[in-house]
C-alpha atoms as a PDB file:
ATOM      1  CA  UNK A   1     148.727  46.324  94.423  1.00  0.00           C
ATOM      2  CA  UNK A   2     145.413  46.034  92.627  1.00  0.00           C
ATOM      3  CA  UNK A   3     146.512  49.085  90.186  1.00  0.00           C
ATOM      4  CA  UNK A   4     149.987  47.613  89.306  1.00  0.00           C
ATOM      5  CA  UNK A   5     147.596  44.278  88.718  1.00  0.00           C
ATOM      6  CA  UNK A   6     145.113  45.802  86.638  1.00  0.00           C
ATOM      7  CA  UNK A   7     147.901  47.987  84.369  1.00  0.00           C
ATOM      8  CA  UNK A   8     149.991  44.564  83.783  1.00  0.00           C
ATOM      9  CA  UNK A   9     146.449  42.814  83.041  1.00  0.00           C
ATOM     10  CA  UNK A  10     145.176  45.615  80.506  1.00  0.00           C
ATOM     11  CA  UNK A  11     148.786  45.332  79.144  1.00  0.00           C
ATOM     12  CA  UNK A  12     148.282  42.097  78.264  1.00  0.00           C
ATOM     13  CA  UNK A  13     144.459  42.849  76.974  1.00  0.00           C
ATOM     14  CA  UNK A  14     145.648  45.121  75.038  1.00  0.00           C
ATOM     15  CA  UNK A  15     148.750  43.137  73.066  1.00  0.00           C
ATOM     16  CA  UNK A  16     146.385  40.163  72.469  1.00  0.00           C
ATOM     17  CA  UNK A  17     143.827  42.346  70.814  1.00  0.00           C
ATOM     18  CA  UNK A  18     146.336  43.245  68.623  1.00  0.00           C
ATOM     19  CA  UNK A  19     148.038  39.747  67.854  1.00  0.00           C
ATOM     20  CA  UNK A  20     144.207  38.728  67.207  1.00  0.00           C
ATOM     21  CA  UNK A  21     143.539  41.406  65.212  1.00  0.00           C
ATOM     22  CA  UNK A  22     146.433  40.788  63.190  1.00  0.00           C
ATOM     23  CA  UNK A  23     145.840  36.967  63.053  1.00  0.00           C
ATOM     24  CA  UNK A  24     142.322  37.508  62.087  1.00  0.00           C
ATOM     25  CA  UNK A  25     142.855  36.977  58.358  1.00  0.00           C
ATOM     26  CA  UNK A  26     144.540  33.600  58.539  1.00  0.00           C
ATOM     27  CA  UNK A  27     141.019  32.395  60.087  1.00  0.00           C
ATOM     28  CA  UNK A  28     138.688  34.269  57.668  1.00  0.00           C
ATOM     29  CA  UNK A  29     137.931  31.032  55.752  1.00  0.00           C
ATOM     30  CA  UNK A  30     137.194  28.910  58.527  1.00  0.00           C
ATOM     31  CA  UNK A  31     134.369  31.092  59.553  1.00  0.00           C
ATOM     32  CA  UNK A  32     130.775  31.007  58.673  1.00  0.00           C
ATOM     33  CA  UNK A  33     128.514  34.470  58.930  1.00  0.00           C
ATOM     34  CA  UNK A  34     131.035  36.021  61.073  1.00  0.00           C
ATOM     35  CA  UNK A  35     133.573  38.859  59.953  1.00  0.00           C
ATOM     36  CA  UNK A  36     136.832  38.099  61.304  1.00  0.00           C
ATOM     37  CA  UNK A  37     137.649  41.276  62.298  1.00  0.00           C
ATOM     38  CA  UNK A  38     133.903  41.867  64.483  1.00  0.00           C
ATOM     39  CA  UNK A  39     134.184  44.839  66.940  1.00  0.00           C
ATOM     40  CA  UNK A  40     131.769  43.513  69.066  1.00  0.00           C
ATOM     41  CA  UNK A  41     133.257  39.818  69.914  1.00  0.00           C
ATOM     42  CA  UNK A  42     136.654  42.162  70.181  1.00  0.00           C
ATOM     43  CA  UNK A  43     135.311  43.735  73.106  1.00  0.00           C
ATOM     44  CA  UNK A  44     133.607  41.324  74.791  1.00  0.00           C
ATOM     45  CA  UNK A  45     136.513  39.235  74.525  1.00  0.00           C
ATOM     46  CA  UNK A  46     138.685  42.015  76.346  1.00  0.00           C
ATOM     47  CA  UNK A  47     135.718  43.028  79.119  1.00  0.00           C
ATOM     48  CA  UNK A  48     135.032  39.512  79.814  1.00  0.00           C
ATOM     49  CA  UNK A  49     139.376  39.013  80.689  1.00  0.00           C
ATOM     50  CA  UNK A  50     139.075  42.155  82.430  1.00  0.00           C
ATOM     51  CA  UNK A  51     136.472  41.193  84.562  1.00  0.00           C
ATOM     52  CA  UNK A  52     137.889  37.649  85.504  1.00  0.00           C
ATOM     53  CA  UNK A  53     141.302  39.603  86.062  1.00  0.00           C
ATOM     54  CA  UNK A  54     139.783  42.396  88.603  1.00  0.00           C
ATOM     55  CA  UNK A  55     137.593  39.518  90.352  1.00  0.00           C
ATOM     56  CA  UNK A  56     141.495  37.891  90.003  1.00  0.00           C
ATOM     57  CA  UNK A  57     143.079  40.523  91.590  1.00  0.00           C
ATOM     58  CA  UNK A  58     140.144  42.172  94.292  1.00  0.00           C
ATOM     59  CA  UNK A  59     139.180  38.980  96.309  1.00  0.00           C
ATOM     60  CA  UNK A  60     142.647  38.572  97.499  1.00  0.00           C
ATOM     61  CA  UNK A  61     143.242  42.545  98.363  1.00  0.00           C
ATOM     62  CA  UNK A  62     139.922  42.125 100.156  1.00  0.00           C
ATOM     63  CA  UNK A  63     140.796  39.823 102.359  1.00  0.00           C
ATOM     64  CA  UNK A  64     144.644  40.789 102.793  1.00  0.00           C
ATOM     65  CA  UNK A  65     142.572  44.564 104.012  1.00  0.00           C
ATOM     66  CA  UNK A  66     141.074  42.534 106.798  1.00  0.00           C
ATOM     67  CA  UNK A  67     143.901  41.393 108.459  1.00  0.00           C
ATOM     68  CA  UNK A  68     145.261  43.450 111.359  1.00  0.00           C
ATOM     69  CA  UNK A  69     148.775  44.786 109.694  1.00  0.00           C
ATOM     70  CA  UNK A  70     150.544  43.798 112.985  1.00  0.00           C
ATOM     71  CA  UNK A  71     148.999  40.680 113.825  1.00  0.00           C
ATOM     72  CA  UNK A  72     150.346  39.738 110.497  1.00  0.00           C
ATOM     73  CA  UNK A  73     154.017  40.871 111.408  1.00  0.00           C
ATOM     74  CA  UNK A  74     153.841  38.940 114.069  1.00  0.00           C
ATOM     75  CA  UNK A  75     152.697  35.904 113.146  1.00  0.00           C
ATOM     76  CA  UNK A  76     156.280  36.088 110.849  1.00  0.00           C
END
C-alpha cells in the first residue's frame, strides 16, 4: 500500500516539475533576483511534497500494522 502510494505521489512530483518547468518563463518578469528556472527551489519544492506525502501515507499504514488482522474481520 505505501509503495503503490509513494509511485502515484512521485508520479505526480514528477509531472508538476515539468508543467513548472515549462511555465517558468511566463513568470520570469514578475521575479526579482531569482532565475525562474532555479534547481535548487525545484528540488526542495519536490522533497518537501515528498515528505508531506510519505508522512501522508506511513502514519496510517502504521497504525492499520497494529491492528490484529482478525480482530479487524470480525469487527465487519
Amino acid at each position: 500500500m505505501l509503495r503503490e502510494g509513494l509511485l502515484l505521489s512521485g508520479a505526480g512530483i514528477a509531472a508538476g516539475a515539468l508543467i513548472a518547468f515549462a511555465a517558468s518563463g511566463v513568470l520570469r518578469s514578475l521575479l526579482y533576483d531569482v532565475s525562474a528556472r532555479d534547481p535548487i527551489v525545484f528540488a526542495g519544492a519536490a522533497l518537501g511534497l515528498a515528505a508531506v506525502a510519505l508522512a501522508g501515507y506511513l502514519i496510517p499504514a502504521a497504525r492499520a500494522s497494529r491492528v490484529e488482522p482478525v480482530v479487524a474481520l470480525r469487527s465487519e
